[in-house]
C-alpha atoms as a PDB file:
ATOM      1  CA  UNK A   1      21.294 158.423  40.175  1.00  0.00           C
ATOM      2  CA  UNK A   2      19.349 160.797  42.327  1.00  0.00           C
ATOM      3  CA  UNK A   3      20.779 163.208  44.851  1.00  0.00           C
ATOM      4  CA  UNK A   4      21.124 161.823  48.313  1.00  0.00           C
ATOM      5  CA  UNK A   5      19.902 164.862  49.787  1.00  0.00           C
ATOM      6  CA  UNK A   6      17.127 168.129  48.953  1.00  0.00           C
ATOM      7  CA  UNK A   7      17.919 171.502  50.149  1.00  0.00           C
ATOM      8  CA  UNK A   8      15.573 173.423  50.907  1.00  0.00           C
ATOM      9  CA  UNK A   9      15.619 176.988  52.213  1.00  0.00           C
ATOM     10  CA  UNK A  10      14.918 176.547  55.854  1.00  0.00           C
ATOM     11  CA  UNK A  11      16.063 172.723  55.802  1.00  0.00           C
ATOM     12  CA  UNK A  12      17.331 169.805  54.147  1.00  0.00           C
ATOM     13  CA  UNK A  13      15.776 166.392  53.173  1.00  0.00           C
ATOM     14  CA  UNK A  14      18.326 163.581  53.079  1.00  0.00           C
ATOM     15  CA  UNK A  15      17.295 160.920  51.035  1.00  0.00           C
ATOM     16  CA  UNK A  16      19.634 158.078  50.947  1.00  0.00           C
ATOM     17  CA  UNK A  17      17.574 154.888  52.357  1.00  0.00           C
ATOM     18  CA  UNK A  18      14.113 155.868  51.810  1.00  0.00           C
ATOM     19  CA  UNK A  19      11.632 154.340  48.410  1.00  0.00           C
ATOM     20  CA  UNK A  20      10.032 157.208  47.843  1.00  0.00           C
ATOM     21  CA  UNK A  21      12.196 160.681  47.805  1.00  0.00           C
ATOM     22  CA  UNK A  22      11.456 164.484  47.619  1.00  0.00           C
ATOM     23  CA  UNK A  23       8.835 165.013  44.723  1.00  0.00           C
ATOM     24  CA  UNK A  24       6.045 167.921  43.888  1.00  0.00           C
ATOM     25  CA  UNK A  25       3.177 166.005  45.477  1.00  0.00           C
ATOM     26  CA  UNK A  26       5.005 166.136  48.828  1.00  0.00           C
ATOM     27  CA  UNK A  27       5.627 169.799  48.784  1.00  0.00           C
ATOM     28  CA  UNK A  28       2.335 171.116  47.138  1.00  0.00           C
ATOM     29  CA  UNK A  29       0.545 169.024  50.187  1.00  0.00           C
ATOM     30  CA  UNK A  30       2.586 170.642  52.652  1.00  0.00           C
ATOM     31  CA  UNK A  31       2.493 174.310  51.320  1.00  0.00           C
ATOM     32  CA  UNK A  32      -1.428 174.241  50.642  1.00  0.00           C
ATOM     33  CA  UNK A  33      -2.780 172.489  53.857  1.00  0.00           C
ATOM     34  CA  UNK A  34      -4.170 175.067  56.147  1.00  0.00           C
ATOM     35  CA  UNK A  35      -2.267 174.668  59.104  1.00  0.00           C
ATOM     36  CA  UNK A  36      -3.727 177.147  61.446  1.00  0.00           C
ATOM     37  CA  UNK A  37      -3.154 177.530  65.144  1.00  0.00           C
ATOM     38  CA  UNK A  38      -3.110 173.673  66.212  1.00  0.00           C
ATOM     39  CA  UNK A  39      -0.958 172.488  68.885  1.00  0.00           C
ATOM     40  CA  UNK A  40      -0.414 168.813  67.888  1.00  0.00           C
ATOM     41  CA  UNK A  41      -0.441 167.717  64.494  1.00  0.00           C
ATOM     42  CA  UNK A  42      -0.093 164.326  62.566  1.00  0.00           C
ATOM     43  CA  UNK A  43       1.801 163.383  59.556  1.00  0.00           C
ATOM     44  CA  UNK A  44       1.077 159.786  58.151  1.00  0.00           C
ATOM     45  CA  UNK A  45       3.028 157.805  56.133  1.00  0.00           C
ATOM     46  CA  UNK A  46       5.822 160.720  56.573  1.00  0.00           C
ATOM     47  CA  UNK A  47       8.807 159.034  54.401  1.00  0.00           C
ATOM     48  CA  UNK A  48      11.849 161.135  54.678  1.00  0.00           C
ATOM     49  CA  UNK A  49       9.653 163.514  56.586  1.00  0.00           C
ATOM     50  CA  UNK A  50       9.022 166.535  54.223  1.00  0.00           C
ATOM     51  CA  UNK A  51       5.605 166.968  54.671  1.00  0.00           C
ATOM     52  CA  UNK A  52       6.270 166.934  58.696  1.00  0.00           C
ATOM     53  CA  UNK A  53       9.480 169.421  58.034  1.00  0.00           C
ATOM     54  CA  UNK A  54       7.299 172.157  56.504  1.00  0.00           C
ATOM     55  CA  UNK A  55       4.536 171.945  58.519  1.00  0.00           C
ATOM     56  CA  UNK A  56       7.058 173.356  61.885  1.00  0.00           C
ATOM     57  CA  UNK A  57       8.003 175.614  59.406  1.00  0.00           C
ATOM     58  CA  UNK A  58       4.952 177.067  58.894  1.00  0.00           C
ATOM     59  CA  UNK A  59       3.259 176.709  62.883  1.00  0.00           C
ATOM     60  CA  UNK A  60       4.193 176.320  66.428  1.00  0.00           C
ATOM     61  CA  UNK A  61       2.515 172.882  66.897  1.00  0.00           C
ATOM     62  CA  UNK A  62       4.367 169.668  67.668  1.00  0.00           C
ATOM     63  CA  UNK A  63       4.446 167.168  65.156  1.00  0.00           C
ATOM     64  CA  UNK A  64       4.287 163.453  65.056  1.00  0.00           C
ATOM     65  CA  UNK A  65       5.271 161.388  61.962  1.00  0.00           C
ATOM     66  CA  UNK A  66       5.164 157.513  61.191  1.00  0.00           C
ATOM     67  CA  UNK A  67       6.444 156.101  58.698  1.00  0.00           C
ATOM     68  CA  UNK A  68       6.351 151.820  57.941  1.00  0.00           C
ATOM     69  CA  UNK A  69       9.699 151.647  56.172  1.00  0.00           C
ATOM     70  CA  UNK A  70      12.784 151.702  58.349  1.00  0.00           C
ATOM     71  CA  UNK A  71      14.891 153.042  55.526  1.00  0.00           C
ATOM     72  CA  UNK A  72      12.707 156.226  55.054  1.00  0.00           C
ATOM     73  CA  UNK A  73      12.140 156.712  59.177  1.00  0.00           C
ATOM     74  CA  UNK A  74      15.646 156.486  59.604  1.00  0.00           C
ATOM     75  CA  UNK A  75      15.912 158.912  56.742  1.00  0.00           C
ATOM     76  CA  UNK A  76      13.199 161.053  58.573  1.00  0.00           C
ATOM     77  CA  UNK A  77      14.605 161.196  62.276  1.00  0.00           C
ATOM     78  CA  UNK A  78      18.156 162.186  60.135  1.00  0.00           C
ATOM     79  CA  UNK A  79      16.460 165.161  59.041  1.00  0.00           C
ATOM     80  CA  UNK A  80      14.014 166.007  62.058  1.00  0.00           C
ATOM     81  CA  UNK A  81      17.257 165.806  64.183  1.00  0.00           C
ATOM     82  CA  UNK A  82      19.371 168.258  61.690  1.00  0.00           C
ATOM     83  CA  UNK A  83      16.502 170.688  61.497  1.00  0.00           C
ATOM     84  CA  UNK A  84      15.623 173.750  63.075  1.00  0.00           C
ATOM     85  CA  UNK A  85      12.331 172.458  64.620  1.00  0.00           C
ATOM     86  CA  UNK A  86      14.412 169.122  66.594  1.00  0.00           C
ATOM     87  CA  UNK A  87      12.413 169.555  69.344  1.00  0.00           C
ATOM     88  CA  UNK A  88       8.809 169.267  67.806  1.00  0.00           C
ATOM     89  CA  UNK A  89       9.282 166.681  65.676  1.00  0.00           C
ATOM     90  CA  UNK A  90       8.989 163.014  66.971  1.00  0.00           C
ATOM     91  CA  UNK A  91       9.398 160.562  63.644  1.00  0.00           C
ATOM     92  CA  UNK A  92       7.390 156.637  64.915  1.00  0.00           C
ATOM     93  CA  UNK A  93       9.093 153.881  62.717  1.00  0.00           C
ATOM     94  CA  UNK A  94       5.367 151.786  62.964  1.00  0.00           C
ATOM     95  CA  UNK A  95       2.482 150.646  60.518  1.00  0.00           C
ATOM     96  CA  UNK A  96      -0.156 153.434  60.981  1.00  0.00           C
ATOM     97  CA  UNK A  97      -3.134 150.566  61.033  1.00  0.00           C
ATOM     98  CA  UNK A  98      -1.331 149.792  64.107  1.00  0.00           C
ATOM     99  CA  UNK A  99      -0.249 152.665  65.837  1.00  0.00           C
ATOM    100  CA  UNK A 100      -3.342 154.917  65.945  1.00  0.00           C
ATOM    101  CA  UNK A 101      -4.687 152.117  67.947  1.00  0.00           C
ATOM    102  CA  UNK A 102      -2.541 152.720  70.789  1.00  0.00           C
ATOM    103  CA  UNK A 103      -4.372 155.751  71.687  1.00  0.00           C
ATOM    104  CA  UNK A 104      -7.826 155.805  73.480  1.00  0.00           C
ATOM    105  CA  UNK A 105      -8.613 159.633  73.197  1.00  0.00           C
ATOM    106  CA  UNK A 106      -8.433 162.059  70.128  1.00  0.00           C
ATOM    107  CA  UNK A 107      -4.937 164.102  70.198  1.00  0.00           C
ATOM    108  CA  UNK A 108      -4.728 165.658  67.431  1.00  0.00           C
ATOM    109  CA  UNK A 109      -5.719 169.019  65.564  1.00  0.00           C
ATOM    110  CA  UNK A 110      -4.727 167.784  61.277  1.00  0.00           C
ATOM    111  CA  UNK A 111      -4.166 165.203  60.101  1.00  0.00           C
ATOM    112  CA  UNK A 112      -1.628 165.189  57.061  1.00  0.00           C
ATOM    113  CA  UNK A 113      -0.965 162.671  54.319  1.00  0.00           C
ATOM    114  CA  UNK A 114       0.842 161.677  51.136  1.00  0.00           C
ATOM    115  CA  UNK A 115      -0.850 158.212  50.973  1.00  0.00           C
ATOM    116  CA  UNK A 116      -0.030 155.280  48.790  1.00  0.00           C
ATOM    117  CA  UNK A 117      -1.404 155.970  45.066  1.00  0.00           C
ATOM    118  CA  UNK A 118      -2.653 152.681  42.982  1.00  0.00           C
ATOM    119  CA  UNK A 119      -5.885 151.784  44.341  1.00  0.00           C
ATOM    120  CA  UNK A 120      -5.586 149.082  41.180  1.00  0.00           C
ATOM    121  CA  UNK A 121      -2.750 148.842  39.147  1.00  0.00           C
ATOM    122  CA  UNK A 122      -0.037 146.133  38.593  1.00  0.00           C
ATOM    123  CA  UNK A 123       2.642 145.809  41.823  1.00  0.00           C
ATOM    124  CA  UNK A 124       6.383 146.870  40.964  1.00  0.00           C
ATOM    125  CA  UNK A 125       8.648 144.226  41.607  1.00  0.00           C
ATOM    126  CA  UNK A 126      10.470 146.526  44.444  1.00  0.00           C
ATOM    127  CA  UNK A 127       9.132 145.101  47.478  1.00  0.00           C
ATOM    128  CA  UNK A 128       9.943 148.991  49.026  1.00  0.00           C
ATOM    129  CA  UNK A 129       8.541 151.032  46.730  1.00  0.00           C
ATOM    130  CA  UNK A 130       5.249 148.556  46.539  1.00  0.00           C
ATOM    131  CA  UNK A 131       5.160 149.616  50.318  1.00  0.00           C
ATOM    132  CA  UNK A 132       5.513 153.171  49.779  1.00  0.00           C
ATOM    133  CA  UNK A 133       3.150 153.527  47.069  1.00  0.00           C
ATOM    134  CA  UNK A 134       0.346 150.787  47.038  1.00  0.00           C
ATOM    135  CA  UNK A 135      -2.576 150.536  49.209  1.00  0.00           C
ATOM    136  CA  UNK A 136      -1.243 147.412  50.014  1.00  0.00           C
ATOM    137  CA  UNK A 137      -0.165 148.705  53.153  1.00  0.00           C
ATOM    138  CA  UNK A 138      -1.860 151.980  53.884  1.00  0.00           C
ATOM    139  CA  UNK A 139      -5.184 152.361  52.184  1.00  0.00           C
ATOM    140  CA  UNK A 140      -7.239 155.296  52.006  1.00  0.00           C
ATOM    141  CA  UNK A 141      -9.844 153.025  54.761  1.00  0.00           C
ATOM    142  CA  UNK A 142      -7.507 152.774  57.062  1.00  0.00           C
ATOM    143  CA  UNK A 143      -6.310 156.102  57.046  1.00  0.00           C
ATOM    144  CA  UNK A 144      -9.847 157.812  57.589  1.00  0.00           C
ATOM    145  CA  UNK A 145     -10.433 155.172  60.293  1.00  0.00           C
ATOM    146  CA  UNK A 146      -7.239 155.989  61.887  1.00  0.00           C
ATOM    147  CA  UNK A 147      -8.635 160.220  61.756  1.00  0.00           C
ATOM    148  CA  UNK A 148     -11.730 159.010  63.180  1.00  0.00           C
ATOM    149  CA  UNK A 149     -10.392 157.809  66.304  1.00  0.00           C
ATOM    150  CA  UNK A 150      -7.142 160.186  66.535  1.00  0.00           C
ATOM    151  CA  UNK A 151      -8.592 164.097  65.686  1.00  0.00           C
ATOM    152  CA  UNK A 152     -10.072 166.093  68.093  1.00  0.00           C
ATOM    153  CA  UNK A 153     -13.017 168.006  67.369  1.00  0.00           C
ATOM    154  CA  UNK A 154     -12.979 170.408  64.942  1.00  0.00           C
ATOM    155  CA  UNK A 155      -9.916 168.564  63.433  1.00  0.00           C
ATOM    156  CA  UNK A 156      -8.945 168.415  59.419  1.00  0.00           C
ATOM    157  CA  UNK A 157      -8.007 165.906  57.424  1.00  0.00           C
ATOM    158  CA  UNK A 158      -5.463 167.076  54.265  1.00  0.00           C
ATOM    159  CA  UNK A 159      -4.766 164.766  51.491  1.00  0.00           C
ATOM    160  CA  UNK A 160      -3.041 164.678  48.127  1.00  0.00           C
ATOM    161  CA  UNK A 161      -4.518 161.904  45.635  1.00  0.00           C
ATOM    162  CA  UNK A 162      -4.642 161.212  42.018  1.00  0.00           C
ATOM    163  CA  UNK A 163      -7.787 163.524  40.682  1.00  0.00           C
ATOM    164  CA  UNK A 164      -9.275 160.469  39.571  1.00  0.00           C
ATOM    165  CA  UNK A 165      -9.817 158.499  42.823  1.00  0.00           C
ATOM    166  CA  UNK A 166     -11.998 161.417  43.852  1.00  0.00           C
ATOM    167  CA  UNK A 167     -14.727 159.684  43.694  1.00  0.00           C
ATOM    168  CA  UNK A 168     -13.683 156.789  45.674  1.00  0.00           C
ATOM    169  CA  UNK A 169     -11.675 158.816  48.404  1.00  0.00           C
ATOM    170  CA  UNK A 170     -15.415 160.795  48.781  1.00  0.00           C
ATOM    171  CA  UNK A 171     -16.677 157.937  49.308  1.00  0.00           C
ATOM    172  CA  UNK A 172     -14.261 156.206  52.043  1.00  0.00           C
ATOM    173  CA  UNK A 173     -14.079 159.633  54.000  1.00  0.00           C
ATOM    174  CA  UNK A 174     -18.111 159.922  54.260  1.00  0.00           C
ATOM    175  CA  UNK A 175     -17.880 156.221  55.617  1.00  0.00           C
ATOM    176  CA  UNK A 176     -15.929 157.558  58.467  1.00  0.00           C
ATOM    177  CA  UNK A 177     -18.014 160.981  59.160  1.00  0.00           C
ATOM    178  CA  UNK A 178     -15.578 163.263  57.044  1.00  0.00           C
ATOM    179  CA  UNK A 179     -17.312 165.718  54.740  1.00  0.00           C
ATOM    180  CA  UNK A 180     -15.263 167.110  52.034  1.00  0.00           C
ATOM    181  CA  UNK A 181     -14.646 171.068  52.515  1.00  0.00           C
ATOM    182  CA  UNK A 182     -12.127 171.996  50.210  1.00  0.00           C
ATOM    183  CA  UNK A 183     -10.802 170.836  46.936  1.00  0.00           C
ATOM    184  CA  UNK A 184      -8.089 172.273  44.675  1.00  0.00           C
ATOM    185  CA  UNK A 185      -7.329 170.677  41.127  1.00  0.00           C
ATOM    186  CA  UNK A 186      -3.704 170.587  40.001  1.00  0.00           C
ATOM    187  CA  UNK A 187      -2.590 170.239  36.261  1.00  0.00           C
ATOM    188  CA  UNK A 188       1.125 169.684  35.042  1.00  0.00           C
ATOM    189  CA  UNK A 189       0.849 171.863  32.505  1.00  0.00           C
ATOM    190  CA  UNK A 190      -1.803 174.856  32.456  1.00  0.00           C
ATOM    191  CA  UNK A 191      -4.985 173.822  29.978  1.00  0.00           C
ATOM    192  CA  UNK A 192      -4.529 169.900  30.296  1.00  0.00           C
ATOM    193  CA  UNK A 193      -6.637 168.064  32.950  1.00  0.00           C
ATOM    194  CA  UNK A 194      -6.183 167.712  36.931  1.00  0.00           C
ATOM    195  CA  UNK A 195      -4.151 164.771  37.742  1.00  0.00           C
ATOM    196  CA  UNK A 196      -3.731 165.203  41.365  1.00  0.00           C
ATOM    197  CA  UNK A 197      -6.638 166.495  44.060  1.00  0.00           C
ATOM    198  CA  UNK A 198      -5.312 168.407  46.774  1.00  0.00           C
ATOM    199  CA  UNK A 199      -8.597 167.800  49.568  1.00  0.00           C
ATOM    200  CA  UNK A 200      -9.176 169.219  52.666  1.00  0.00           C
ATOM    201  CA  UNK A 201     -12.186 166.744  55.032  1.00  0.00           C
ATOM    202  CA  UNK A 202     -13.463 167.947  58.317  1.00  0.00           C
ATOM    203  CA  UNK A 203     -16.576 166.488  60.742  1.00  0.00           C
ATOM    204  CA  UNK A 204     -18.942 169.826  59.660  1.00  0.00           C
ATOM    205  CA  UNK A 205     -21.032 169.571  56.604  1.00  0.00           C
ATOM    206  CA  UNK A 206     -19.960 172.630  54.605  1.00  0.00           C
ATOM    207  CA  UNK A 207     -20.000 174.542  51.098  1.00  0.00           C
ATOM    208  CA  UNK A 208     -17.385 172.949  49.618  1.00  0.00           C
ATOM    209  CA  UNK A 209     -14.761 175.614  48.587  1.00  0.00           C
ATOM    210  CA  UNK A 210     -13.316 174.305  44.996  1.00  0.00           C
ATOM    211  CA  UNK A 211     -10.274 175.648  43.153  1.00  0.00           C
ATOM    212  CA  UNK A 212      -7.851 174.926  40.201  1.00  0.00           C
ATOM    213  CA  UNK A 213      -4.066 175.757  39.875  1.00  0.00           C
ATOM    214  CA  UNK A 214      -1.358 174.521  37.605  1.00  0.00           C
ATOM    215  CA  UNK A 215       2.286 174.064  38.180  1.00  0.00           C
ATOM    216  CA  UNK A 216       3.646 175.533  34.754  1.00  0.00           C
ATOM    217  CA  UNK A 217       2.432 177.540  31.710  1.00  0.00           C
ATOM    218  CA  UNK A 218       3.315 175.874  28.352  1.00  0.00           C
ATOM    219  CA  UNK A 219       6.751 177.715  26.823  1.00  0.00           C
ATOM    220  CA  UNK A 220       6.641 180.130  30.389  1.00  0.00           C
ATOM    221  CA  UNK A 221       7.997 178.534  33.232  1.00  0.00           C
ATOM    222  CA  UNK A 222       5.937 178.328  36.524  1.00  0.00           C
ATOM    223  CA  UNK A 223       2.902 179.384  36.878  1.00  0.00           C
ATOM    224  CA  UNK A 224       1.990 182.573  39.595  1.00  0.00           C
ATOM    225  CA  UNK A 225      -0.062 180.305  41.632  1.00  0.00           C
ATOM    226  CA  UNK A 226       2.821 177.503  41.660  1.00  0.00           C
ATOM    227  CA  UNK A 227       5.348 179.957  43.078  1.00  0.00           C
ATOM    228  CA  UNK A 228       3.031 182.237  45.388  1.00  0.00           C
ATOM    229  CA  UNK A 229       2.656 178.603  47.092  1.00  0.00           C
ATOM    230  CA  UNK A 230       5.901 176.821  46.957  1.00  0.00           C
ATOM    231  CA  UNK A 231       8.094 180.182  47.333  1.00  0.00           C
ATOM    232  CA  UNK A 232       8.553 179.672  51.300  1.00  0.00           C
ATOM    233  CA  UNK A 233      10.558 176.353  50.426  1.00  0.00           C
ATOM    234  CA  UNK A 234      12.329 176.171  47.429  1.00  0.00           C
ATOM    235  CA  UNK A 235      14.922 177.450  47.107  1.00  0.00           C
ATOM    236  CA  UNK A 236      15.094 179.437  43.664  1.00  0.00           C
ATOM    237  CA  UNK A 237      11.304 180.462  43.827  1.00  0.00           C
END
């Protein structure tokens, strides 16, 4: 069984109710987005609220988080509440193809999201984790629509995808206006392929700024890269 709970060195992820719990794609995205000096920023599709959790780490900005499943948001305002950063963090319990269409002006300086992964690929028969991880319920379309209408200008977009829905993610984001401006490549093991993209989209057509990392080096632990990034969080980096 998994642990109910992920300590971290500035917080602690409590895990108990949600699908989807603390795993590498969560904590590359929210080590490599470039968080800068924003005041407000978004988290979508949040789950126990990692991704929100390090970016107050890292900046001063207030952060708002939804999050569909009530067993993750309740997992989420747990560990916004226990954190150091209580006051900056608001978690929504709300279906983001809903909620950004509450607003009727931009608010927001970066976007940030984990999104569902199988764009087509056979449902699990957990109704929770189909809703965590499916485009079923929060699709790459809705999310750039949601940016479109909810980022002020100037604002980012950061993903982390499967490397090969690159292609199809390009082609969503241009849809909605959102030029691709950075791109880094991330293999398991150093020497095999990519299998997740981590992608940064803005409004400004711009040389697109590519990179590749990997998280370990066959027979050597970690890779330099891995740990340069991740050693703010983890604990034993």
């Amino acid at each position: 069984m998994a642990n109910s709970f992920f300590k971290f060195k500035q917080f602690t992820i409590y895990q108990e109710r949600a699908a989807m719990r603390v795993g590498t794609d969560g904590v590359l995205l929210g080590a490599w987005c470039r968080i800068g000096e924003g005041k407000r920023i978004l988290d979508v599709g949040t789950g126990t609220g990692l991704i929100a959790l390090m970016a107050a780490q890292r900046s001063a900005a207030c952060i708002d988080a939804v999050e569909l499943d009530f067993g993750a948001a309740c997992d989420a305002a747990l560990n916004a509440g226990l954190s150091p950063w209580s006051d900056r963090v608001t978690i929504y319990k709300a279906d983001f193809g809903d909620w950004f269409g509450r607003y009727t002006r931009p608010r927001y300086d970066h976007i940030l999201s984990n999104p569902p992964y199988f764009v087509q690929s056979l449902l699990p028969p957990d109704s929770r984790r189909e809703r965590a991880r499916h485009t079923g319920t929060l699709d790459y379309e809705t999310l750039f629509e949601g940016a479109a209408a909810l980022l002020l200008p100037g604002g980012r977009v950061s993903l982390i995808s499967p490397a090969d829905l690159e292609e199809h993610l390009t082609f969503v984001a241009l849809l909605h206006g959102f030029y691709p401006a950075r791109f880094t490549y991330v293999s398991g093991i150093a020497g095999r392929a990519p299998k997740r993209l981590l992608s940064e989209w803005g409004r400004a057509r711009r040389p697109l700024q590519t990179h590749a990392m990997a998280i370990e080096q066959r027979g050597a632990g970690y890779t330099t890269d891995y740990v340069s990034l991740t050693r703010d969080f983890y604990l034993k980096m």
